[in-house]
Each structure stands twice: as C-alpha cells, then as structure tokens.
C-alpha atoms as a PDB file:
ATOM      1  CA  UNK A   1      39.645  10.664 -35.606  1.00  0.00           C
ATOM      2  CA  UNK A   2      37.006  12.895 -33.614  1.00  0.00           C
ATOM      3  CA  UNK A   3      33.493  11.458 -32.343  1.00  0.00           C
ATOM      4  CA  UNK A   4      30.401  13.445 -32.818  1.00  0.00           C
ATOM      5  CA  UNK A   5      26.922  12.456 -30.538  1.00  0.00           C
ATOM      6  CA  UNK A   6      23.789  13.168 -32.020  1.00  0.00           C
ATOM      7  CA  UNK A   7      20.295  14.605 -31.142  1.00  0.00           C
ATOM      8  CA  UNK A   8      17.989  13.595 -33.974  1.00  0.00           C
ATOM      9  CA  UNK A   9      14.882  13.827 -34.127  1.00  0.00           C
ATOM     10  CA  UNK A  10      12.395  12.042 -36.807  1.00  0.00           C
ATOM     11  CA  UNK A  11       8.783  11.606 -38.169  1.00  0.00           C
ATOM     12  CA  UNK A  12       8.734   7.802 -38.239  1.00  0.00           C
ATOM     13  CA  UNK A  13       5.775   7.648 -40.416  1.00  0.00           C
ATOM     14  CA  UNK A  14       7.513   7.158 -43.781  1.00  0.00           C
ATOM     15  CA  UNK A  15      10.262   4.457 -42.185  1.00  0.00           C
ATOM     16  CA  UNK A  16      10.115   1.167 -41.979  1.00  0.00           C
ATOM     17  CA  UNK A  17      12.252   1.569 -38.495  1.00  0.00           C
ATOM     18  CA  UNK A  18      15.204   2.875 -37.787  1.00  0.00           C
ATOM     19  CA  UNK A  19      17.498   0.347 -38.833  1.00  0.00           C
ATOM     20  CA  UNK A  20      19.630  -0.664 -42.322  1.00  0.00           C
ATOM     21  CA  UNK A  21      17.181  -3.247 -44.162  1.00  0.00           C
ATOM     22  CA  UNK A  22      17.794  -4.069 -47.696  1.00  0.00           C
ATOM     23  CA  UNK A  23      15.513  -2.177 -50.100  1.00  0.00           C
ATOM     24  CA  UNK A  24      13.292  -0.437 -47.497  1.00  0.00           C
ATOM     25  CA  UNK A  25      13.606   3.000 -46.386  1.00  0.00           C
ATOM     26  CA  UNK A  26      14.905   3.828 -42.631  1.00  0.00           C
ATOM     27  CA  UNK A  27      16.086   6.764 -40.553  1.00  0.00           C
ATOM     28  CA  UNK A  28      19.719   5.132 -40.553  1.00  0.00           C
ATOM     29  CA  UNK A  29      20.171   4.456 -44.129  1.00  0.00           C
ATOM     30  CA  UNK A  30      19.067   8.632 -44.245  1.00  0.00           C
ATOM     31  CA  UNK A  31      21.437   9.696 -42.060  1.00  0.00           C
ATOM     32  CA  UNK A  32      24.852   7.634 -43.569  1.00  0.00           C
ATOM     33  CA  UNK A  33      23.719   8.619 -47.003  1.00  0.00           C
ATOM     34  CA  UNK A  34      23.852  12.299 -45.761  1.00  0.00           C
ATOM     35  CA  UNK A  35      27.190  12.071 -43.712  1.00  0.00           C
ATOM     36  CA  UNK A  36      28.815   9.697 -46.691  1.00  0.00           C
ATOM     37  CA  UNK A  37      27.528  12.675 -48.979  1.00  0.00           C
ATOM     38  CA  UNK A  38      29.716  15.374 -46.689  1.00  0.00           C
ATOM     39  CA  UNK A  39      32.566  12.877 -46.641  1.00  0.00           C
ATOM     40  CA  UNK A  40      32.263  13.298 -50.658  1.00  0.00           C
ATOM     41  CA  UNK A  41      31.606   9.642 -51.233  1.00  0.00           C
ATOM     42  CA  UNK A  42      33.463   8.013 -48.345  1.00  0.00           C
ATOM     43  CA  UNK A  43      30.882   5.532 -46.241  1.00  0.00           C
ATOM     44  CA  UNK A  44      30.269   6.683 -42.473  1.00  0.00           C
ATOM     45  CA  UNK A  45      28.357   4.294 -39.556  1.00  0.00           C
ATOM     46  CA  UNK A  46      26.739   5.260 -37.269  1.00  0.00           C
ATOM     47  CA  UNK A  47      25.525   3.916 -33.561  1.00  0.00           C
ATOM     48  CA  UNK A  48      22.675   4.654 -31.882  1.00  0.00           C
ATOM     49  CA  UNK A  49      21.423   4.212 -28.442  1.00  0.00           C
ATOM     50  CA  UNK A  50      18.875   1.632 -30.214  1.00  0.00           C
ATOM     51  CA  UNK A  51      15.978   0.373 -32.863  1.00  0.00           C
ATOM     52  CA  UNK A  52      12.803   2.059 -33.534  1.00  0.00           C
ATOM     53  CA  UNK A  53      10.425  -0.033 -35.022  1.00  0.00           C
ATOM     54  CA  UNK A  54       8.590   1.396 -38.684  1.00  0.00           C
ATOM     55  CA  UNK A  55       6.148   4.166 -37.808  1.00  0.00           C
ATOM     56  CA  UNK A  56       7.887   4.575 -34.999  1.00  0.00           C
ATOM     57  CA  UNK A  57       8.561   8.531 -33.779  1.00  0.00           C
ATOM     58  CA  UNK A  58      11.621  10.155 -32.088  1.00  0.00           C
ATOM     59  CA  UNK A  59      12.137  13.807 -30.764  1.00  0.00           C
ATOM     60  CA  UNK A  60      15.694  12.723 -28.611  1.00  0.00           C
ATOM     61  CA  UNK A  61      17.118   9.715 -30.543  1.00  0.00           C
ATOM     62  CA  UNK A  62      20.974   9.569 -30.469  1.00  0.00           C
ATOM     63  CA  UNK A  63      23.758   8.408 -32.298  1.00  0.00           C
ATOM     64  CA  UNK A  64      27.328   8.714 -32.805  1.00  0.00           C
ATOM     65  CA  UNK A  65      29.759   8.636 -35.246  1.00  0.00           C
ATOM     66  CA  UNK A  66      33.154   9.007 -35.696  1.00  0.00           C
ATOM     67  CA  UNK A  67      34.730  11.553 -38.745  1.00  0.00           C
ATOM     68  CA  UNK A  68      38.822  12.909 -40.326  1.00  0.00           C
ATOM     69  CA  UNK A  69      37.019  16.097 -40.787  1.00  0.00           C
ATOM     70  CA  UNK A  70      37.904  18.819 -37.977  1.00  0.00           C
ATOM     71  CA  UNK A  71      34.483  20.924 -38.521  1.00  0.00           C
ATOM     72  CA  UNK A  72      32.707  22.715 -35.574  1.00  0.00           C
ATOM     73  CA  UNK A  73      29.535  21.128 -33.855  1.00  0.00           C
ATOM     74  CA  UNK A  74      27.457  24.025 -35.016  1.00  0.00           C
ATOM     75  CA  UNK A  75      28.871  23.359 -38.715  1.00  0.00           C
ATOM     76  CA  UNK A  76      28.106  19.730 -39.013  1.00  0.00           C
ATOM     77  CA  UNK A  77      24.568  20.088 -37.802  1.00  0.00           C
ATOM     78  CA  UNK A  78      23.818  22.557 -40.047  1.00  0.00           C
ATOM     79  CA  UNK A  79      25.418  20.393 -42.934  1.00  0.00           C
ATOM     80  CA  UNK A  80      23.384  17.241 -42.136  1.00  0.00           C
ATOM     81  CA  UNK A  81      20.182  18.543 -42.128  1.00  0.00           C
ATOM     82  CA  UNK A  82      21.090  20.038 -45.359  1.00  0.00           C
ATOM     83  CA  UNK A  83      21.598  17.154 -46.598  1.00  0.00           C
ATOM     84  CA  UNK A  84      19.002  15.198 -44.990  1.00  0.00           C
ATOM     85  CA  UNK A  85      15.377  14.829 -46.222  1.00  0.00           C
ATOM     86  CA  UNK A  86      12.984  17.110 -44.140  1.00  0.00           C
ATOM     87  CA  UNK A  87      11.555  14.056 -42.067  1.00  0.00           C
ATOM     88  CA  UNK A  88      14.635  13.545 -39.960  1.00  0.00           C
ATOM     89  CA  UNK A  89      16.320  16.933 -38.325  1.00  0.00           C
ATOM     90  CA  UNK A  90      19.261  16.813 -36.486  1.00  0.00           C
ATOM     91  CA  UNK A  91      18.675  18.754 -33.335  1.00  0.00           C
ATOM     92  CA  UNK A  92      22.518  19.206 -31.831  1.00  0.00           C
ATOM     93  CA  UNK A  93      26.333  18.163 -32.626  1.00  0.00           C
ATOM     94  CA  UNK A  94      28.343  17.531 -29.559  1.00  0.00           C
ATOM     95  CA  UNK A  95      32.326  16.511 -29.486  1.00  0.00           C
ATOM     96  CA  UNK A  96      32.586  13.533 -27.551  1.00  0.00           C
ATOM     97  CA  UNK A  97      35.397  11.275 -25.853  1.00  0.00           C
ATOM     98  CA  UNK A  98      36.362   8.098 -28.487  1.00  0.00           C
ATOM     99  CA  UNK A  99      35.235   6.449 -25.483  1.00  0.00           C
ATOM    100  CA  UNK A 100      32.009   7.489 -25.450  1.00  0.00           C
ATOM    101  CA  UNK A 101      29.107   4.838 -26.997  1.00  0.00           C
ATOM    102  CA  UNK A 102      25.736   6.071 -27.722  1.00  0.00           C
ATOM    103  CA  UNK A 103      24.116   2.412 -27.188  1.00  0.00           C
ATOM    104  CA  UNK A 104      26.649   1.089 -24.821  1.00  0.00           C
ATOM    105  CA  UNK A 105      26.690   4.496 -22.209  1.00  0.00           C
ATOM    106  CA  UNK A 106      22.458   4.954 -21.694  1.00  0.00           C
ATOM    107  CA  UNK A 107      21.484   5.111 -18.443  1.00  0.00           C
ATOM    108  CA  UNK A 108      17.909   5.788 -19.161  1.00  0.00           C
ATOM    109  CA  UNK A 109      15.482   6.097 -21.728  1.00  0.00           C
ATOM    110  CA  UNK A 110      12.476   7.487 -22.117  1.00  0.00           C
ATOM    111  CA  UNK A 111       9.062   6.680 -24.158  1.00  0.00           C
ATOM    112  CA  UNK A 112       5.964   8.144 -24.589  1.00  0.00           C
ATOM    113  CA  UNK A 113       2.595   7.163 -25.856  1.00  0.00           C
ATOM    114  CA  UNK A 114      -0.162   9.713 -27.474  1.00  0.00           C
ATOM    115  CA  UNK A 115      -3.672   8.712 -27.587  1.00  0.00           C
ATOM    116  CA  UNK A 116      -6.197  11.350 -29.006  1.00  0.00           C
ATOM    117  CA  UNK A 117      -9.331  10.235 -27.113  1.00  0.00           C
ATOM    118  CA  UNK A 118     -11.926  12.789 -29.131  1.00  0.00           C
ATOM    119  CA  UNK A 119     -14.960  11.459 -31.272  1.00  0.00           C
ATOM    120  CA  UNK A 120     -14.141  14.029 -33.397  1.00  0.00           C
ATOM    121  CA  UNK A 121     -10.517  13.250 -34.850  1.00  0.00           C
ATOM    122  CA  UNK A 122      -8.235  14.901 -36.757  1.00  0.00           C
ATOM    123  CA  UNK A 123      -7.271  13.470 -39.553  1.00  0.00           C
ATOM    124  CA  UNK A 124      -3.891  14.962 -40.350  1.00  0.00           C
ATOM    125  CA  UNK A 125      -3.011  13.843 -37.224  1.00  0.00           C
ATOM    126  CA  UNK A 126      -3.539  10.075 -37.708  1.00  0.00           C
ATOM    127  CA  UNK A 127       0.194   9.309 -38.156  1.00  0.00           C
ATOM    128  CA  UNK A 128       1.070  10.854 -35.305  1.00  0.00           C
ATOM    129  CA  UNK A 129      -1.800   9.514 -32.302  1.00  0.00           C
ATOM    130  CA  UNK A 130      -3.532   6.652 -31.655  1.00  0.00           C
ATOM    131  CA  UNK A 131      -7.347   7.572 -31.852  1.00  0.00           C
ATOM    132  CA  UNK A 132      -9.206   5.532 -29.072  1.00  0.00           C
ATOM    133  CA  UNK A 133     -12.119   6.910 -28.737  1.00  0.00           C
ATOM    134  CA  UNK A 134     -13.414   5.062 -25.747  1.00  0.00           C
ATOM    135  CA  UNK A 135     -14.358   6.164 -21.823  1.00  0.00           C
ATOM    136  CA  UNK A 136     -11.353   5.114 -19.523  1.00  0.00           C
ATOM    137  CA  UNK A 137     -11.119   4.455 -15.719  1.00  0.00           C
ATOM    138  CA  UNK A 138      -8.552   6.651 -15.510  1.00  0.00           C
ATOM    139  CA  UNK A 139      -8.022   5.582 -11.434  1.00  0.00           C
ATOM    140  CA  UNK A 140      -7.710   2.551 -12.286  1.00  0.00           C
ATOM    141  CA  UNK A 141      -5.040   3.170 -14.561  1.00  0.00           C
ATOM    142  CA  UNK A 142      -2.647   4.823 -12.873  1.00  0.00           C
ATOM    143  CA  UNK A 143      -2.926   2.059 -10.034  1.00  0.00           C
ATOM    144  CA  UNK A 144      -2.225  -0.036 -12.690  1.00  0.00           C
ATOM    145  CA  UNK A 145       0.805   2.270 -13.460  1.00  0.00           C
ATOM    146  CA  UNK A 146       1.872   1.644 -10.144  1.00  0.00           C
ATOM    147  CA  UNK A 147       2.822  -2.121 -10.858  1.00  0.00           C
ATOM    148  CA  UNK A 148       5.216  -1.407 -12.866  1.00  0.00           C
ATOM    149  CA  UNK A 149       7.781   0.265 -11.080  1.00  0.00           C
ATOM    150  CA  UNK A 150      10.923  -1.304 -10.429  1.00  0.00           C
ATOM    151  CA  UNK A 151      12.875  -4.295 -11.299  1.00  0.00           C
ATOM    152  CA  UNK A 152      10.753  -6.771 -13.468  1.00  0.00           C
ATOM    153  CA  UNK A 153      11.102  -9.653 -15.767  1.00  0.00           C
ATOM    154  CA  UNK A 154       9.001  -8.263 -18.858  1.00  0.00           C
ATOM    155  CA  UNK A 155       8.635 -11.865 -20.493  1.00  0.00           C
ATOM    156  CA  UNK A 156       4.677 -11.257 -20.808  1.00  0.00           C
ATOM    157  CA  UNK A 157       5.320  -7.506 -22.356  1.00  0.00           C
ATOM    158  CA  UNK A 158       7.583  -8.003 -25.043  1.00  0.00           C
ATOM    159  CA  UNK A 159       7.324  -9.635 -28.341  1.00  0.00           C
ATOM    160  CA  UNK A 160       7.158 -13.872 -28.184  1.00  0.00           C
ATOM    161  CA  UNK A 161      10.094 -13.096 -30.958  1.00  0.00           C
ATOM    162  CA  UNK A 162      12.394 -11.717 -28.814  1.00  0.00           C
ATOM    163  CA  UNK A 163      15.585 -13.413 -28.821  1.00  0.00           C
ATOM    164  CA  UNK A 164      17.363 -11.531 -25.771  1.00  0.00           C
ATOM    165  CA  UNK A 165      17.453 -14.383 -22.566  1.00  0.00           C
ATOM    166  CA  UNK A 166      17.695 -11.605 -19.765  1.00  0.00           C
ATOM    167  CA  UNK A 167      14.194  -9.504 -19.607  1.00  0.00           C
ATOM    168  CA  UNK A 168      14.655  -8.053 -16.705  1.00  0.00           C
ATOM    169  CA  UNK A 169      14.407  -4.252 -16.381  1.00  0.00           C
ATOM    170  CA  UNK A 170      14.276  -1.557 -14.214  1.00  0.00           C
ATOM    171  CA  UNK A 171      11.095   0.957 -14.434  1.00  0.00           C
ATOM    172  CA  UNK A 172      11.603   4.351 -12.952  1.00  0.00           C
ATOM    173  CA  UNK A 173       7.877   5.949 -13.738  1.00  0.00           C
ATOM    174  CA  UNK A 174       5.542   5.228 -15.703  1.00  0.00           C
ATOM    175  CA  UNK A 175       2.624   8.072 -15.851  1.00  0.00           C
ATOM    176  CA  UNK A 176      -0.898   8.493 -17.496  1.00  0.00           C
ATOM    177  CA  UNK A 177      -1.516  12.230 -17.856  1.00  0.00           C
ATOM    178  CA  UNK A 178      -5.157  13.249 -19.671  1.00  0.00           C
ATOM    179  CA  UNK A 179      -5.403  16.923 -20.973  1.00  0.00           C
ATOM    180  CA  UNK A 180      -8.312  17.557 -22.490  1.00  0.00           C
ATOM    181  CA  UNK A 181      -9.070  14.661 -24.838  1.00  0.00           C
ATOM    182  CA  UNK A 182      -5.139  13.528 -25.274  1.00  0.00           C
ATOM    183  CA  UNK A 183      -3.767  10.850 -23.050  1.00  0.00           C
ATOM    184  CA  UNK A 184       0.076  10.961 -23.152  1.00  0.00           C
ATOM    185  CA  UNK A 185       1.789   7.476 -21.257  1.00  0.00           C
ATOM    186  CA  UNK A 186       5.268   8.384 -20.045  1.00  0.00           C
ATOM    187  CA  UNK A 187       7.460   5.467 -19.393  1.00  0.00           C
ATOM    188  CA  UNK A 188      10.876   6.309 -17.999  1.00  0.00           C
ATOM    189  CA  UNK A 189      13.399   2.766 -17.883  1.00  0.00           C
ATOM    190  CA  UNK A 190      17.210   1.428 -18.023  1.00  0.00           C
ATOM    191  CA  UNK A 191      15.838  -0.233 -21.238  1.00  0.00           C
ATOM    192  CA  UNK A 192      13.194  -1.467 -23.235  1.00  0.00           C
ATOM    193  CA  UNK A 193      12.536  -5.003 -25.047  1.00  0.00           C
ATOM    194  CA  UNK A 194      11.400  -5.459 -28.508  1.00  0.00           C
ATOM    195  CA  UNK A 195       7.560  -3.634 -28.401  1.00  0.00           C
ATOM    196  CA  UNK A 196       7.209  -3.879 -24.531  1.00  0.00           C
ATOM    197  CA  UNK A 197       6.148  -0.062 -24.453  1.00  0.00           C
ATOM    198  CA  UNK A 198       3.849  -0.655 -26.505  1.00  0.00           C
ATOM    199  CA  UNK A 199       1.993  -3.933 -24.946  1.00  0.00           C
ATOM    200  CA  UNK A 200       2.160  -1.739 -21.467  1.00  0.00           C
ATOM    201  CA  UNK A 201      -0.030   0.468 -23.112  1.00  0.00           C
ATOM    202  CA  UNK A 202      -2.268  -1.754 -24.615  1.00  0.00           C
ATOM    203  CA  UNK A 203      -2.269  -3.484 -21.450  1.00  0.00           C
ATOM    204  CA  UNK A 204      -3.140  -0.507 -19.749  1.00  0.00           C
ATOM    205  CA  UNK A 205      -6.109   0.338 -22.292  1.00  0.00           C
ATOM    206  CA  UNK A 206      -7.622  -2.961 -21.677  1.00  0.00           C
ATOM    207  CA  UNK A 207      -7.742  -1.771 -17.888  1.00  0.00           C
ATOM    208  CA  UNK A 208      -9.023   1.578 -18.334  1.00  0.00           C
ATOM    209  CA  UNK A 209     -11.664  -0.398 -19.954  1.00  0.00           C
ATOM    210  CA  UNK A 210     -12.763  -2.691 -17.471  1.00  0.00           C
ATOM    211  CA  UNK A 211     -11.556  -5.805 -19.277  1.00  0.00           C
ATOM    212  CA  UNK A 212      -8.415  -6.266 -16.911  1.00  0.00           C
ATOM    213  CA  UNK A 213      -8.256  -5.474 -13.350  1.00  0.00           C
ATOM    214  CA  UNK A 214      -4.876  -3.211 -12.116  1.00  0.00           C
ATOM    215  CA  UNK A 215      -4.242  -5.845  -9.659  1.00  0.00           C
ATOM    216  CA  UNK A 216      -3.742  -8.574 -12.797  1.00  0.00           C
ATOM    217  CA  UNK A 217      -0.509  -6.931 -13.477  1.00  0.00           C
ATOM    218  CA  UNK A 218       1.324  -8.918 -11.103  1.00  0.00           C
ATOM    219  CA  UNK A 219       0.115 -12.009 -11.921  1.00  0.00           C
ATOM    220  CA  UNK A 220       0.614 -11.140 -16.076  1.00  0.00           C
ATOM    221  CA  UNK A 221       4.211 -10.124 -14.727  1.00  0.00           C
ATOM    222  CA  UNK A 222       5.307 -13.406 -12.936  1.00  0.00           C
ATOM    223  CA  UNK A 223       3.085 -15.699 -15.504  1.00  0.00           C
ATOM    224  CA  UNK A 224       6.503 -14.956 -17.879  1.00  0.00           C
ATOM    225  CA  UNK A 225       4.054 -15.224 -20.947  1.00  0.00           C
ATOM    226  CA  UNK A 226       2.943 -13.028 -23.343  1.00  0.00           C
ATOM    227  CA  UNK A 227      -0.666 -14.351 -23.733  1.00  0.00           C
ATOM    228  CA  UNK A 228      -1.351 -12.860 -20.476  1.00  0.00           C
ATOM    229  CA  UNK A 229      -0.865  -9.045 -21.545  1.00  0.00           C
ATOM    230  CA  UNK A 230      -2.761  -7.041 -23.540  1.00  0.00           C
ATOM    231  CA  UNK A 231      -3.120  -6.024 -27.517  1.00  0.00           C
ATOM    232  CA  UNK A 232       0.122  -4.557 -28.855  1.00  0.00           C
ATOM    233  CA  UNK A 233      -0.717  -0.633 -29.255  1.00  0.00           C
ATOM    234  CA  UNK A 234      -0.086   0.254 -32.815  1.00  0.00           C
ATOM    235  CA  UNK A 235       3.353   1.959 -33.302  1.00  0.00           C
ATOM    236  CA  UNK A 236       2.317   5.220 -34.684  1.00  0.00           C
ATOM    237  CA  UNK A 237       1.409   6.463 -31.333  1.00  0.00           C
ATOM    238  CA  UNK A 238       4.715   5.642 -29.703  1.00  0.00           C
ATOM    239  CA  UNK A 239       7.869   8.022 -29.463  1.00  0.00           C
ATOM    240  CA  UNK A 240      11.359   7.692 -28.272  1.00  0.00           C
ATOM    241  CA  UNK A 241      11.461  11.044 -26.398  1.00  0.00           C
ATOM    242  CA  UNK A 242      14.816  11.006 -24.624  1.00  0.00           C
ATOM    243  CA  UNK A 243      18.309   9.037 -23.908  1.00  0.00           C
ATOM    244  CA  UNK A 244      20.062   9.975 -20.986  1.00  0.00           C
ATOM    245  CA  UNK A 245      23.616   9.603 -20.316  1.00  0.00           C
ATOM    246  CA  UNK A 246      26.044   9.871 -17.644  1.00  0.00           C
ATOM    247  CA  UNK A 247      27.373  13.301 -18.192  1.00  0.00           C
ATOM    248  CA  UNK A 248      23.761  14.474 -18.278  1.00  0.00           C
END
C-alpha cells in the first residue's frame, strides 16, 4: 500500500466545512468521491491536518491517503483535479512514509484573515473578504498583537462549544499588515481551537476601534471565558494558508 500527502487548495464558499456531514456538501466528501471514482468504485479516506469550518478558505490544506495503485505523483494530481469540481484544486502529490500522518505530524499552522477596508467594495469579492469599512488604530493593534505570543490558555478565544479540556497553545506571530485598503491578519501557531482565529480577529477589530484597550488582552486571556473576547469574525474572511511539517 503506498501513501500520498496532499496540497489542496479550496474556495470554501460553496462548503459547509471541510468535513463528511450527512446531506451537506464539503471539501472531503469532494475529494473521496473523486479518488473512489479513480479507484473505479472502491471507497478511499482520507486525513487531513484538520476541520475548516463552512465558508471557510484554504490555499495549503493537507491530507493523506493511502492507495494499491502504483501511479506517479505528477499522474495522480493531474487525475484528481480531473475529477474534482473546479472549487477544490489539488496543488501537489508527494510519496510519503506509511508513517507519515497529515493531522498527527503538524508542527505548525498557519491562518490568515482578509479584511477589505474600502467604502467602495467589490462585490464579487464578498465571499472572499470581510468588508469593514471602519477607521482602525492600527498602533494599537499590533500592540495588541503582541499579547498573543507564546504559550496561552485560549479558553476566552474559542467557541463555549468546544469540547477539547487542554486549550493551551503556542503562538509564534501573529501580524496586522494594511496595504492600501486590505488588512491581512497572519497568525502563525502549533494549533488552533474551534473558531479561535477568528475571535482574535474580532477581538482585535474591537481594539482598532477603541472599544477594547491592547492591554485587556491579558486580562480576557487569564479570565478563561469567552464573554470577555470579542465578536466572532465571520468565516468568509478566514483562510488556512499553510501546514508545516517536520521534513519541511
């Protein structure tokens, strides 16, 4: 049996996430109908390094899978995205170790958040960008930024459903770059609880606004509470952009 990782990349704007849900379209049930279609029938599963919720984007999402057939990588990506609808694209086929795990091996992952700050927005982008169309203090934001780094327990930035008991995570960087009228958030972590991205954003928002002060972030941190934080940022604005791995 050979293993194949995946770089896939997909417009989360028809989805309702990433994962299997009865009835409801998502990028996983795509991508097993496609490989069970190749293995003329036969059902495939695959793993990915995680969940992305609906309307969710990705440009490095990964999975693996594990295939009889003895095809080369350049072979099977251009027969999955054959047989894939034109909102997902596989972006490269590598030949992995059995060993390998595409959730179980990350050693970082990394988000980012696009915010099209212009009066003036374009509409065919509205799937793709949050339009907030408000004056920021952007200072203050990226001291809020700063609060973040490191080991923290995200109770008050994830969802109150969350079921997973350990919350703490490491933050590598977190950025706020402005260009013009976009604002991109780039969040770089070990992991990432069910819509914490997205609440650091919002979070952040409220700041660049005037309604929170940076230095509230480590008293929202240790309250353990999600009341404390900010509005959840919608999910269209939100990609997963890369998963790293040890042999990167």
């Amino acid at each position: 049996m050979n293993r194949f990782k995946c770089t896939l990349a997909y417009d989360g704007a028809g989805f309702e996430g990433y994962q299997i849900q009865k009835e409801k379209r998502t990028v996983q049930l795509e991508v097993q109908k496609a490989l069970s279609r190749i293995h003329k029938g036969q059902e495939v599963k695959i793993s990915a390094s995680g969940r992305t919720d609906a309307r969710v984007h990705a440009v490095g999402q990964v999975f693996h899978f594990d295939s009889p057939l003895n095809i080369a990588e350049e072979s099977w990506q251009k027969a999955l995205n054959v047989n894939l609808p034109k909102d997902v694209w596989v972006k490269k086929v590598e030949r992995v170790e059995n060993s390998f795990h595409a959730r179980f091996d990350v050693v970082k992952k990394e988000y980012r958040y696009n915010i099209d700050l212009a009066e003036d927005f374009d509409v065919f982008r509205r799937n793709q960008v949050y339009h907030y169309p408000y004056s920021l203090d952007y200072q203050a934001i990226q001291e809020a930024c700063s609060f973040f780094l490191g080991d923290h327990d995200f109770t008050s930035f994830c969802s109150a459903k969350t079921e997973i008991v350990d919350k703490v995570r490491t933050i590598y960087s977190l950025q706020a770059v402005v260009e013009g009228d976009s604002l991109e958030f780039r969040i770089v972590g070990n992991g990432f609880l069910y819509n914490m991205v997205r609440i650091i954003v919002g979070t952040l928002l409220e700041i660049g606004q005037g309604k929170k002060l940076p230095t509230d972030i480590p008293t929202i941190l240790s309250a353990h509470d999600r009341s404390f934080a900010g509005k959840t940022a919608p999910a269209h604005g939100l990609y997963l952009w890369n998963v790293e791995y040890d042999d990167n």
